[in-house]
PDB file of N, CA and C in Angstrom:
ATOM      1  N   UNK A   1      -3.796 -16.511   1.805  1.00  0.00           N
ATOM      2  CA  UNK A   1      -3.967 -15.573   0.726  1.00  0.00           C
ATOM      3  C   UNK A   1      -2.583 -15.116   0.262  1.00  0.00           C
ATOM      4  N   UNK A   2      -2.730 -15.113  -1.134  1.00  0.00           N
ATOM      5  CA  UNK A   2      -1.191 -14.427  -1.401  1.00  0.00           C
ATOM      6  C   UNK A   2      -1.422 -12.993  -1.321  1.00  0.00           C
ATOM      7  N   UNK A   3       0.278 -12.642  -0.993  1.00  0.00           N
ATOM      8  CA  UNK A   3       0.985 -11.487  -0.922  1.00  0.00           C
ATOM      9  C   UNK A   3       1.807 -11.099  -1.700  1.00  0.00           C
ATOM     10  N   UNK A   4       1.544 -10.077  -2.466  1.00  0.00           N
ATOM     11  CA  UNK A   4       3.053  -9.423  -3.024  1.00  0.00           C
ATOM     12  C   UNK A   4       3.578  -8.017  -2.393  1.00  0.00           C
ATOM     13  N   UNK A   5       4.215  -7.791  -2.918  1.00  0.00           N
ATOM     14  CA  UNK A   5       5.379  -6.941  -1.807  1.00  0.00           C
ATOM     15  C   UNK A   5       6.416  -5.472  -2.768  1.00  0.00           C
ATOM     16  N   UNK A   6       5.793  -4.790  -2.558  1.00  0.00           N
ATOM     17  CA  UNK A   6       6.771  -3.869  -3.124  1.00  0.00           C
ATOM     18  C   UNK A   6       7.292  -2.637  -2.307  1.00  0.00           C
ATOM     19  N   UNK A   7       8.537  -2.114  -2.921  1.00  0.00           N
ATOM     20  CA  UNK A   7       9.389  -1.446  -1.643  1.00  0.00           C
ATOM     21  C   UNK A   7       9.447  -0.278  -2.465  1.00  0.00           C
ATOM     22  N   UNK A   8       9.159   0.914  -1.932  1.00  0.00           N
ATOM     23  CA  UNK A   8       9.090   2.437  -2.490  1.00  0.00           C
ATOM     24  C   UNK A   8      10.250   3.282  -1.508  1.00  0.00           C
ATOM     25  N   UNK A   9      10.954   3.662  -2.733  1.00  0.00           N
ATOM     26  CA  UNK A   9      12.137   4.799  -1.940  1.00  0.00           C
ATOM     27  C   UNK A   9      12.297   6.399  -2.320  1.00  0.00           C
ATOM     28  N   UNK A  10      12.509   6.947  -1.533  1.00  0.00           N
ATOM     29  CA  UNK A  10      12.287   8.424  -1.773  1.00  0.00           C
ATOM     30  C   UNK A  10      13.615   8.356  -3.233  1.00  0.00           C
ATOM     31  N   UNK A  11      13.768   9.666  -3.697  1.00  0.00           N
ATOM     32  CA  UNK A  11      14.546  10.330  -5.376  1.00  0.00           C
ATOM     33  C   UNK A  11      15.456   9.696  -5.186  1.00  0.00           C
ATOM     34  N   UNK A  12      16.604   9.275  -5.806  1.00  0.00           N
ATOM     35  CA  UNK A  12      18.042   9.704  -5.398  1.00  0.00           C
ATOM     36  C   UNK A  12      18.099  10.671  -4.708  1.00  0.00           C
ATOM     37  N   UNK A  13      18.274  11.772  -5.472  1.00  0.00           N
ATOM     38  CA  UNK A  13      19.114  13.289  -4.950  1.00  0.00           C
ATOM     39  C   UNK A  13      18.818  13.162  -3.620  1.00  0.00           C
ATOM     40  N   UNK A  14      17.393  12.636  -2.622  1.00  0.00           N
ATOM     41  CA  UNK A  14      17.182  12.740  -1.039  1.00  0.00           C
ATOM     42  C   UNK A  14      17.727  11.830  -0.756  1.00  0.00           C
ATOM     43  N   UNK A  15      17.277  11.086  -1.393  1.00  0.00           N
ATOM     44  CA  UNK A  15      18.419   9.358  -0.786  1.00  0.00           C
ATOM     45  C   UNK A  15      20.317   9.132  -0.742  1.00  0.00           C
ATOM     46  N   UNK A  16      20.983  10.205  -1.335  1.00  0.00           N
ATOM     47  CA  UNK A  16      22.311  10.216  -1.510  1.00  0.00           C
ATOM     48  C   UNK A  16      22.628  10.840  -0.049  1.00  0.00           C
ATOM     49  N   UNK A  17      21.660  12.222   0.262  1.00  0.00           N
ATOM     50  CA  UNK A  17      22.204  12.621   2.010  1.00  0.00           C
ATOM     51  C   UNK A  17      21.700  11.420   2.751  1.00  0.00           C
ATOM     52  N   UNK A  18      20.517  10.490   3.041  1.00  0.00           N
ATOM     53  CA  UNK A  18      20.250  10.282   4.178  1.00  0.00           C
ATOM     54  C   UNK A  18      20.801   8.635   4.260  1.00  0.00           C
ATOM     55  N   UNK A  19      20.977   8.240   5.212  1.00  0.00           N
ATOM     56  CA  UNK A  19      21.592   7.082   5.326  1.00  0.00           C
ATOM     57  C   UNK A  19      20.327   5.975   6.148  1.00  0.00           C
ATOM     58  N   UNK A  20      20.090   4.699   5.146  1.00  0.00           N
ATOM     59  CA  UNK A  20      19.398   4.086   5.917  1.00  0.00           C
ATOM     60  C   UNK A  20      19.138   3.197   7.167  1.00  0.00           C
ATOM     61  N   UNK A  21      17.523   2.832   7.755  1.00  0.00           N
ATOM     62  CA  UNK A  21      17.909   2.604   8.935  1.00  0.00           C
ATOM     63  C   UNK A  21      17.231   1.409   8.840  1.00  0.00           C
ATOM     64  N   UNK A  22      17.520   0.537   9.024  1.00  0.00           N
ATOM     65  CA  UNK A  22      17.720  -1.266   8.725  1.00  0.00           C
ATOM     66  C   UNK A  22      18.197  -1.858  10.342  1.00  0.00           C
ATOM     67  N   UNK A  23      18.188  -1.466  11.038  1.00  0.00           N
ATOM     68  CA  UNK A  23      18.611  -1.849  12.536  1.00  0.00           C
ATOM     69  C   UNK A  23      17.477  -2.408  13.309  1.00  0.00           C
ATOM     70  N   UNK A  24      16.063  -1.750  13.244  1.00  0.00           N
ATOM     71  CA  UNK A  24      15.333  -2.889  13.297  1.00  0.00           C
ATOM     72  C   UNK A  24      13.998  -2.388  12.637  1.00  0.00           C
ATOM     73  N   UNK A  25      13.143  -2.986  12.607  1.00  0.00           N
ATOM     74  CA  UNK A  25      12.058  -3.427  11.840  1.00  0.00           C
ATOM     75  C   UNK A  25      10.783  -2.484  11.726  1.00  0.00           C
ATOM     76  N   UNK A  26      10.534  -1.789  12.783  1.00  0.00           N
ATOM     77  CA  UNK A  26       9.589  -1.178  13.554  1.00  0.00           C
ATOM     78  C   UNK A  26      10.118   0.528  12.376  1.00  0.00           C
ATOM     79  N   UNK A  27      11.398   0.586  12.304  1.00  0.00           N
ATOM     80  CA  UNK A  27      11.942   1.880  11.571  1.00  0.00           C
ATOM     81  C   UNK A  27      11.327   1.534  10.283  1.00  0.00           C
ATOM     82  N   UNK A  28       9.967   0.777   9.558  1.00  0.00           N
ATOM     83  CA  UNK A  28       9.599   0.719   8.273  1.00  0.00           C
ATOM     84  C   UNK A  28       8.671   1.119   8.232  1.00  0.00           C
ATOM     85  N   UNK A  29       7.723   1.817   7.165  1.00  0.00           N
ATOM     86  CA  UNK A  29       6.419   2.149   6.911  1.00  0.00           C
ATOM     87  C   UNK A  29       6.051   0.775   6.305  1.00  0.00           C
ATOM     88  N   UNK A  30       4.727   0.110   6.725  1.00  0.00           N
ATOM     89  CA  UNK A  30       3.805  -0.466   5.609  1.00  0.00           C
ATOM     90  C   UNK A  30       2.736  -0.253   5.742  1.00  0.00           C
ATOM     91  N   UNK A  31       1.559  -0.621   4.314  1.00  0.00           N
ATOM     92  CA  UNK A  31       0.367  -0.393   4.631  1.00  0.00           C
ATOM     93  C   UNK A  31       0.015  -1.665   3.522  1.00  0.00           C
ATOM     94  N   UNK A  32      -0.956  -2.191   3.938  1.00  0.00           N
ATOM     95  CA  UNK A  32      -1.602  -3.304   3.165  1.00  0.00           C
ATOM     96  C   UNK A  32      -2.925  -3.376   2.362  1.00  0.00           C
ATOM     97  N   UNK A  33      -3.099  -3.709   1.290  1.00  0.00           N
ATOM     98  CA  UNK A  33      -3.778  -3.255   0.471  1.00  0.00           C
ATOM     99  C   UNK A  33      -4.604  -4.729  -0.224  1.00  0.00           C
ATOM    100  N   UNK A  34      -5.918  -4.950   0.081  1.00  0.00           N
ATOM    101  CA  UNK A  34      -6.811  -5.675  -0.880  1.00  0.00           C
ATOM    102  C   UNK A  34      -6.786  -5.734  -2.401  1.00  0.00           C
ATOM    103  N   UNK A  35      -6.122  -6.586  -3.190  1.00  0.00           N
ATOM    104  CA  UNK A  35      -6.508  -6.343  -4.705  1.00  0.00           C
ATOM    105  C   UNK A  35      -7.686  -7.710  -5.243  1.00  0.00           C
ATOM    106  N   UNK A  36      -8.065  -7.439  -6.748  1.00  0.00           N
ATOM    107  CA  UNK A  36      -8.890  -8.123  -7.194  1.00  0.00           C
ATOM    108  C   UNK A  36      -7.871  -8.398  -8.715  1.00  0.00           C
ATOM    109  N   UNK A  37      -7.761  -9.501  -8.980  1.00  0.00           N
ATOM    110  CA  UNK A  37      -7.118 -10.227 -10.501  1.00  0.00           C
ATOM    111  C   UNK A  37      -8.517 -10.824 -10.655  1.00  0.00           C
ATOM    112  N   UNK A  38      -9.297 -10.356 -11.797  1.00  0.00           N
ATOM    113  CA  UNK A  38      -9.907 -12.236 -12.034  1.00  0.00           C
ATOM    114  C   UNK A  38      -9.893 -13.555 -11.622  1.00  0.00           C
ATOM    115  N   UNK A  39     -10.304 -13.636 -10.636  1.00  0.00           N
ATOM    116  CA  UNK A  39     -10.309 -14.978 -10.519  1.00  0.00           C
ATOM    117  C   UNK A  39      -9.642 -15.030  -8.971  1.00  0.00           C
ATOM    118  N   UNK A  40      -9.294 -14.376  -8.363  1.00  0.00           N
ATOM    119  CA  UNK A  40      -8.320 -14.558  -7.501  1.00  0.00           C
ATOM    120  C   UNK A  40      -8.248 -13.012  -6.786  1.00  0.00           C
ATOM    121  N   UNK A  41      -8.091 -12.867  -4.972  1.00  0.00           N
ATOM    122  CA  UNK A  41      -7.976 -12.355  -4.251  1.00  0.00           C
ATOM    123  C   UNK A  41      -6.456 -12.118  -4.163  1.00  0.00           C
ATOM    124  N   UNK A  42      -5.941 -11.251  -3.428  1.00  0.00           N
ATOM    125  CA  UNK A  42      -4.370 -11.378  -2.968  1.00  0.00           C
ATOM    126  C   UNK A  42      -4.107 -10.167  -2.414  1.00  0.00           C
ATOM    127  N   UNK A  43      -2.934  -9.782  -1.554  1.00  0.00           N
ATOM    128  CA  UNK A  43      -2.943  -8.776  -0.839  1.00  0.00           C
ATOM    129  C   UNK A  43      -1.513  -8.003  -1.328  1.00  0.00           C
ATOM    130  N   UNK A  44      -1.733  -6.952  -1.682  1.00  0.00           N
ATOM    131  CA  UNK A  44      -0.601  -6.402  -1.781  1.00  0.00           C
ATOM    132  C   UNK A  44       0.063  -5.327  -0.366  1.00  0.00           C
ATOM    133  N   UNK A  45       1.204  -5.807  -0.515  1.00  0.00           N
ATOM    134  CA  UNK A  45       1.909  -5.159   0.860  1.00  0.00           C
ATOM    135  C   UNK A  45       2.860  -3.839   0.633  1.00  0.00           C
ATOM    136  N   UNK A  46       2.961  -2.428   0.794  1.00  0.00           N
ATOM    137  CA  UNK A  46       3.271  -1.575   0.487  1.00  0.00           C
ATOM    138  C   UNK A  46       4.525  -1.119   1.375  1.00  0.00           C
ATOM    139  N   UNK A  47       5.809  -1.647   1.240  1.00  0.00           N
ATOM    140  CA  UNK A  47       6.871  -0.922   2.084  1.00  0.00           C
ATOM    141  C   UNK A  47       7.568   0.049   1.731  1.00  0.00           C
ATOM    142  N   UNK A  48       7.822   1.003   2.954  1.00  0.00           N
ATOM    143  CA  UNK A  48       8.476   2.694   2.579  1.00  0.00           C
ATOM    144  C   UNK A  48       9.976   2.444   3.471  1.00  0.00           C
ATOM    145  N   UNK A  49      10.853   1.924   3.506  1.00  0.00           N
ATOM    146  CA  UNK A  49      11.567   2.203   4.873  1.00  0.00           C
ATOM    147  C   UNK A  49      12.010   3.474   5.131  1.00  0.00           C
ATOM    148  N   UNK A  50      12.402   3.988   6.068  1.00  0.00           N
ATOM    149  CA  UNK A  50      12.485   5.642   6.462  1.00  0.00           C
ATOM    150  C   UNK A  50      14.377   5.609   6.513  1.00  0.00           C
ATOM    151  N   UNK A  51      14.996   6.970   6.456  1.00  0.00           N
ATOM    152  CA  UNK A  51      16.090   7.348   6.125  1.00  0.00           C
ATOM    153  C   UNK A  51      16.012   8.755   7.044  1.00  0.00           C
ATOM    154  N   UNK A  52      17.688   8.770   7.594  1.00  0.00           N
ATOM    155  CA  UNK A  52      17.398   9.374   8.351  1.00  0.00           C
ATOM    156  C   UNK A  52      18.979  10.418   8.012  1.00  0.00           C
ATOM    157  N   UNK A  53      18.758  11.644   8.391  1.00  0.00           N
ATOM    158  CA  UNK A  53      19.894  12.415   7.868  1.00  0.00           C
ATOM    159  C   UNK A  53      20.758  12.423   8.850  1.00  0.00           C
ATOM    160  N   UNK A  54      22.366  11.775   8.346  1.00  0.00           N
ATOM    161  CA  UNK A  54      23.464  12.381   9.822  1.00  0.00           C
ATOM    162  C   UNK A  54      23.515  13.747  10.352  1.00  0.00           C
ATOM    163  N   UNK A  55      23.123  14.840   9.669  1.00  0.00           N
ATOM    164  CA  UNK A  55      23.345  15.748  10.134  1.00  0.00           C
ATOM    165  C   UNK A  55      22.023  16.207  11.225  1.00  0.00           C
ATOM    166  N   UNK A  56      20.956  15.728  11.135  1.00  0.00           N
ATOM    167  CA  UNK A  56      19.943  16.071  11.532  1.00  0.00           C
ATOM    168  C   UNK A  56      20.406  16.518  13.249  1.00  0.00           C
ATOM    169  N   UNK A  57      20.959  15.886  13.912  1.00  0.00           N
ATOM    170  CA  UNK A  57      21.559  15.623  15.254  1.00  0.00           C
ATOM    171  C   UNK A  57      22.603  17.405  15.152  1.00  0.00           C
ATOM    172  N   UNK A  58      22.730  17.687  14.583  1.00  0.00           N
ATOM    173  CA  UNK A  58      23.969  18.973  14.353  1.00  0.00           C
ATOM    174  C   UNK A  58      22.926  20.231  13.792  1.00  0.00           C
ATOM    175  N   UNK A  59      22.385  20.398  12.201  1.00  0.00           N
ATOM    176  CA  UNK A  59      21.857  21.027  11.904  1.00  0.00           C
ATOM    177  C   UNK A  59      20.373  21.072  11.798  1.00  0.00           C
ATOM    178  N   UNK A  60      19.736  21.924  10.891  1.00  0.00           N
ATOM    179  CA  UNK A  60      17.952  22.304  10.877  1.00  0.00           C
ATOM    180  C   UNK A  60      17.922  21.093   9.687  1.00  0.00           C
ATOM    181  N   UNK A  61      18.460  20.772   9.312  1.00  0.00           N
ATOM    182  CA  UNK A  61      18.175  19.671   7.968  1.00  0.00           C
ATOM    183  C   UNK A  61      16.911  18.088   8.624  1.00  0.00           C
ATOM    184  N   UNK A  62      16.283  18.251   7.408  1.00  0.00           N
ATOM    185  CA  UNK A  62      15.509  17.034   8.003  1.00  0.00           C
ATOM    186  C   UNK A  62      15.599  15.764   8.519  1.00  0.00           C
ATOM    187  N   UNK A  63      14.843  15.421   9.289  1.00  0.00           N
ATOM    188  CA  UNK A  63      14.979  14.364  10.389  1.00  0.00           C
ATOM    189  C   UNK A  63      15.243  12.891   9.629  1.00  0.00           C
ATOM    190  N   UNK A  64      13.924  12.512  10.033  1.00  0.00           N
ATOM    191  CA  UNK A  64      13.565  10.957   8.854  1.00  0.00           C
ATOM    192  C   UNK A  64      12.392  11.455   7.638  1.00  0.00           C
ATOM    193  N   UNK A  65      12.979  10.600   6.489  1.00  0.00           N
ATOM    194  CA  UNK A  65      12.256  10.982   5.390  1.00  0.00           C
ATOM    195  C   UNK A  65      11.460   9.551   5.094  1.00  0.00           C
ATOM    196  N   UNK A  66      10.426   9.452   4.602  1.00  0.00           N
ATOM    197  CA  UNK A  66       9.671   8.331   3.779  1.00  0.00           C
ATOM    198  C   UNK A  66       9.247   8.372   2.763  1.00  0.00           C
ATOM    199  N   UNK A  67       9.226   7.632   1.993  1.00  0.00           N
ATOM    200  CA  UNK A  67       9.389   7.641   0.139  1.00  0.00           C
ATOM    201  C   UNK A  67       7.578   7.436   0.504  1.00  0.00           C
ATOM    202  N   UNK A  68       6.873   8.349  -0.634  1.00  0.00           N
ATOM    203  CA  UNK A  68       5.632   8.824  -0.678  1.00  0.00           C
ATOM    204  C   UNK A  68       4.641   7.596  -0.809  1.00  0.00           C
ATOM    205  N   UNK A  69       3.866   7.081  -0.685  1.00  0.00           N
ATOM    206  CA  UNK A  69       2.697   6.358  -0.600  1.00  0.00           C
ATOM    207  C   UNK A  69       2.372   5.968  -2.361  1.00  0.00           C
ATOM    208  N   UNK A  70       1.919   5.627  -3.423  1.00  0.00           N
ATOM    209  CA  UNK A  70       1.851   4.961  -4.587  1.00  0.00           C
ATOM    210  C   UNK A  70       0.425   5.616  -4.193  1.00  0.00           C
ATOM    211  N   UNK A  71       0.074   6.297  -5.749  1.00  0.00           N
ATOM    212  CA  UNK A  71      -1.112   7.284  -5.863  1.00  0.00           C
ATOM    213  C   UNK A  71      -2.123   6.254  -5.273  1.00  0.00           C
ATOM    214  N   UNK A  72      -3.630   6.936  -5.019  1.00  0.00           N
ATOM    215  CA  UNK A  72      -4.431   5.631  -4.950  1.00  0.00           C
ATOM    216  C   UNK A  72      -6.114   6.288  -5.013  1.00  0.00           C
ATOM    217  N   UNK A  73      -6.924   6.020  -5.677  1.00  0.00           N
ATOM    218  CA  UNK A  73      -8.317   6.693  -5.790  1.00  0.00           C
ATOM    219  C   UNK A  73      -8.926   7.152  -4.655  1.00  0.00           C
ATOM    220  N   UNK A  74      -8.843   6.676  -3.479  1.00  0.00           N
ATOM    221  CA  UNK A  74      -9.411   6.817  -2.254  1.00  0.00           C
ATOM    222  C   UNK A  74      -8.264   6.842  -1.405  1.00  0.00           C
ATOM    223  N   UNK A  75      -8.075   7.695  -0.620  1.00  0.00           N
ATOM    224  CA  UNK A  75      -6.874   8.194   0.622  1.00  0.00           C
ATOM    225  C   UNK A  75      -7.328   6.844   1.545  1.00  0.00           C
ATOM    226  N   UNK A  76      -6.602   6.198   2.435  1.00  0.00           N
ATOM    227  CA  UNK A  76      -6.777   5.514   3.431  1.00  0.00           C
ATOM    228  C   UNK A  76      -7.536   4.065   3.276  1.00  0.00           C
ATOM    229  N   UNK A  77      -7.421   3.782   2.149  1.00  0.00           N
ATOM    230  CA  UNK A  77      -8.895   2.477   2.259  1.00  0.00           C
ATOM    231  C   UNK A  77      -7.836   1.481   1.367  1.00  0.00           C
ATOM    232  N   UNK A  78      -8.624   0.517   2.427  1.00  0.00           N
ATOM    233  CA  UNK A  78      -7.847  -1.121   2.298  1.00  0.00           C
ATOM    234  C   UNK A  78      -7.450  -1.839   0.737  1.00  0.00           C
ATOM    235  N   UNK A  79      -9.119  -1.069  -0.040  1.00  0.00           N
ATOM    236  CA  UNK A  79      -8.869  -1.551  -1.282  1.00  0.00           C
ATOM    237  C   UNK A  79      -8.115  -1.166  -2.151  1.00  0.00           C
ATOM    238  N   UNK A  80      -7.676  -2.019  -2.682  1.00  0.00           N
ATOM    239  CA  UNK A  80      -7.100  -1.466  -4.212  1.00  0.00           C
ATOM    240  C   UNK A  80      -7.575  -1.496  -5.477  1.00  0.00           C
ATOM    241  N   UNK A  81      -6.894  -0.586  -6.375  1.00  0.00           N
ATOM    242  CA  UNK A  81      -7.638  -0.229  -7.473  1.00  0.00           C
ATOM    243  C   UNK A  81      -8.076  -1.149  -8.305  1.00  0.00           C
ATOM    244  N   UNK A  82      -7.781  -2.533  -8.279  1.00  0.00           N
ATOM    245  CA  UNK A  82      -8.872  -3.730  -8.870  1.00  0.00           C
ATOM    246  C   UNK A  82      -9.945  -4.272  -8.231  1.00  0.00           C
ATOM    247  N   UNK A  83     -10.010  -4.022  -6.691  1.00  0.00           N
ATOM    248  CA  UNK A  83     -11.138  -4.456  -6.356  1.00  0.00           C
ATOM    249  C   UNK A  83     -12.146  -3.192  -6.041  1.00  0.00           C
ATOM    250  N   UNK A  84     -11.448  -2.459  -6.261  1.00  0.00           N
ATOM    251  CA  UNK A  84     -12.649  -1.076  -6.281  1.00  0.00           C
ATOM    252  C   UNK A  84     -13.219  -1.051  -7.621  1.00  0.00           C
ATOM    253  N   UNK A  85     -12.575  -1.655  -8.725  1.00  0.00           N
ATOM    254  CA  UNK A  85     -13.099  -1.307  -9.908  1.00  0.00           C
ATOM    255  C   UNK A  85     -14.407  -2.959 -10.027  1.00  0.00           C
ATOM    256  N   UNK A  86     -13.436  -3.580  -9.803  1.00  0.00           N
ATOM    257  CA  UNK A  86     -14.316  -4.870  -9.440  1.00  0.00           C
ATOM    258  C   UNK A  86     -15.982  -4.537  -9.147  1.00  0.00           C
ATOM    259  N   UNK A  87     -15.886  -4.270  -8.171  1.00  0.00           N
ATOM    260  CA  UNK A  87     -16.821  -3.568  -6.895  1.00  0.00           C
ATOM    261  C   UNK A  87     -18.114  -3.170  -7.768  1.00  0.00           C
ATOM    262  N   UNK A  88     -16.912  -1.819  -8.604  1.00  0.00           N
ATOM    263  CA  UNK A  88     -18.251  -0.948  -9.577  1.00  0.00           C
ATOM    264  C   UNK A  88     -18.779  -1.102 -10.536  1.00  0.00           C
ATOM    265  N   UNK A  89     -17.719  -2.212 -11.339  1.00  0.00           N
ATOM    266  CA  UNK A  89     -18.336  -2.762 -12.611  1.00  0.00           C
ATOM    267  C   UNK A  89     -19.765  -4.139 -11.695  1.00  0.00           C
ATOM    268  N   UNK A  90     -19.571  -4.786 -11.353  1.00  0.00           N
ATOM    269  CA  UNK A  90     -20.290  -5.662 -10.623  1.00  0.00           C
ATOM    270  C   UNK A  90     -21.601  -4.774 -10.390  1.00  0.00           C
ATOM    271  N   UNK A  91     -21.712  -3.982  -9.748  1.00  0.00           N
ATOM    272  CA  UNK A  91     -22.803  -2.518  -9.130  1.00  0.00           C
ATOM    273  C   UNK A  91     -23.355  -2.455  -9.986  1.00  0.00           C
ATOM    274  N   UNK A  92     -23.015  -1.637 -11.117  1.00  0.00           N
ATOM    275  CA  UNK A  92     -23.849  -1.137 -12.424  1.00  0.00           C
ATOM    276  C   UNK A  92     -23.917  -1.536 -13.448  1.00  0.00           C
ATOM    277  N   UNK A  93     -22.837  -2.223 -13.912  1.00  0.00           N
ATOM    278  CA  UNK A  93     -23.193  -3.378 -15.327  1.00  0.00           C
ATOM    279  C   UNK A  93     -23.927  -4.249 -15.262  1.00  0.00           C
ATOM    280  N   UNK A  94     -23.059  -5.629 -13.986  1.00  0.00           N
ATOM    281  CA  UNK A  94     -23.984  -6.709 -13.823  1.00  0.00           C
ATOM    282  C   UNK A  94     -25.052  -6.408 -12.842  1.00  0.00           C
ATOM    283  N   UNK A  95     -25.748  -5.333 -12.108  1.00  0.00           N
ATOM    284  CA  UNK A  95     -26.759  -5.297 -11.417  1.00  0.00           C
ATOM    285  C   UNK A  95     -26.646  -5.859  -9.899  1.00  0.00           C
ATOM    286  N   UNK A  96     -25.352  -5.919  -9.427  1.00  0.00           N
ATOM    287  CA  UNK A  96     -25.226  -6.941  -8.237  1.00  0.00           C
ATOM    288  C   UNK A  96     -25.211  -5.846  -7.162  1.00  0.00           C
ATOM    289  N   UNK A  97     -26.397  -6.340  -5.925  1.00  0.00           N
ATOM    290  CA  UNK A  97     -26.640  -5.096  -4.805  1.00  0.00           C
ATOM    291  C   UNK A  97     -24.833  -5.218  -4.019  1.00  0.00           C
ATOM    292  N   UNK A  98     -24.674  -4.614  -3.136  1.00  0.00           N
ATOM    293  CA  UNK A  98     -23.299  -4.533  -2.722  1.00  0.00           C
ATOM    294  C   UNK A  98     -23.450  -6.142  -1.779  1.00  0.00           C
ATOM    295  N   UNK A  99     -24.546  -5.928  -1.253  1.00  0.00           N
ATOM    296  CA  UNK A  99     -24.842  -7.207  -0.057  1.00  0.00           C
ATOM    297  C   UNK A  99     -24.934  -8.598  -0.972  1.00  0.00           C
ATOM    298  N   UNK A 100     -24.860  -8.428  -1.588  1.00  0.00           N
ATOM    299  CA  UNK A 100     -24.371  -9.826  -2.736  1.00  0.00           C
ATOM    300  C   UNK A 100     -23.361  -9.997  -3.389  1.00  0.00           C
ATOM    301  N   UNK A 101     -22.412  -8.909  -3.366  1.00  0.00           N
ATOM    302  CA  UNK A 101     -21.114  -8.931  -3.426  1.00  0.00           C
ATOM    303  C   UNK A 101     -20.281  -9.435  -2.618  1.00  0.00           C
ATOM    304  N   UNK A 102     -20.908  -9.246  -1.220  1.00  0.00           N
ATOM    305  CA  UNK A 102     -19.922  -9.108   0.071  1.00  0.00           C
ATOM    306  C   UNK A 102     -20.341 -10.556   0.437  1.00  0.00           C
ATOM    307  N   UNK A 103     -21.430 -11.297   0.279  1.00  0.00           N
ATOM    308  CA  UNK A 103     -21.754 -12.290   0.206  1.00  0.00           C
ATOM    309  C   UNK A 103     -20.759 -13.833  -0.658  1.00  0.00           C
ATOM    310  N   UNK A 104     -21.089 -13.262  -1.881  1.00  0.00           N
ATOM    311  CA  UNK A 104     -19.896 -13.689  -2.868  1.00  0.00           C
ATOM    312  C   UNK A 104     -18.626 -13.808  -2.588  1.00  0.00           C
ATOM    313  N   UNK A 105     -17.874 -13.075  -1.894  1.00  0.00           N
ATOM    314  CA  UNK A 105     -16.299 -12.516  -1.741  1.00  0.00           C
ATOM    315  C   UNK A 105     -16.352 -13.016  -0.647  1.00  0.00           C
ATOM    316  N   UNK A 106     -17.280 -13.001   0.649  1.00  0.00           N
ATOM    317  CA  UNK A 106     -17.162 -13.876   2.034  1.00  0.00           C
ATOM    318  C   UNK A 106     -17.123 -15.336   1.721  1.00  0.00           C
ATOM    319  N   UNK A 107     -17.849 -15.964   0.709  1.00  0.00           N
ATOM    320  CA  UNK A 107     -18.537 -17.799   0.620  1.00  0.00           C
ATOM    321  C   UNK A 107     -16.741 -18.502  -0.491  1.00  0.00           C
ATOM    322  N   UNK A 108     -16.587 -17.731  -1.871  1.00  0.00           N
ATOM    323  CA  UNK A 108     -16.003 -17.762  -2.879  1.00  0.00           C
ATOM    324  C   UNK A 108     -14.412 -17.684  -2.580  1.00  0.00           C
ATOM    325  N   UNK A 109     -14.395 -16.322  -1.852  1.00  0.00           N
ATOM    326  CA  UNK A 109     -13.198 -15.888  -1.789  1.00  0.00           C
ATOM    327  C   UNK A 109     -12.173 -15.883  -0.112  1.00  0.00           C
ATOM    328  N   UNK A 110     -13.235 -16.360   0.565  1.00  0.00           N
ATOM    329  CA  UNK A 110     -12.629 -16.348   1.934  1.00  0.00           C
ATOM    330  C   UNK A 110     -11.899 -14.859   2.537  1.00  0.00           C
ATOM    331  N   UNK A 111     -12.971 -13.709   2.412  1.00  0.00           N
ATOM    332  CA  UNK A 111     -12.458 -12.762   2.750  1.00  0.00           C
ATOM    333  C   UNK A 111     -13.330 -12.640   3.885  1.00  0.00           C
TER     334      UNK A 111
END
């Protein structure tokens, strides 16, 4: 399945104090996300990497920061906003029960 990939960073103005941490891998936020294009499945991959302030070790100034999450209709859920819309137009326009959706998207789409 394809993947695309986008990288979210906190303002400038927070990003000019904190210095990033690229040392190893595990220091990144991601979260992965189901979309729907016409015709085609694909996964979008959501990276935050975290930043961390020199002073934090000396003063009250904040620790590690992470650039905010990309709005999303539903808090926590796999899908994204094309296959949720997918989902609902399918539901109530074309009449399709959900269990014939999931049917469809398991045989069609190899999900």
């Amino acid at each position: 399945m394809l993947k695309r990939e986008s990288l979210s960073r906190p303002n400038a103005n927070t990003r000019a104090v904190f210095l990033y941490l690229s040392i190893w891998n595990e220091l990144r936020s991601f979260s992965e996300k189901l979309e729907y294009r016409p015709g085609r499945l694909f996964v979008n991959v959501y990276k935050r990497p975290k930043y961390v302030s020199p002073n934090s070790m000396v003063s009250e100034d904040l620790g590690v920061i992470t650039a905010p999450m990309p709005d999303q209709p539903i808090e926590r859920c796999k899908a994204d906003v094309g296959l949720l819309s997918q989902i609902i137009v399918s539901k109530f326009a074309d009449h399709l029960p959900l269990y014939r959706q999931d049917g469809i998207l398991a045989c069609r789409r190899q999900v």
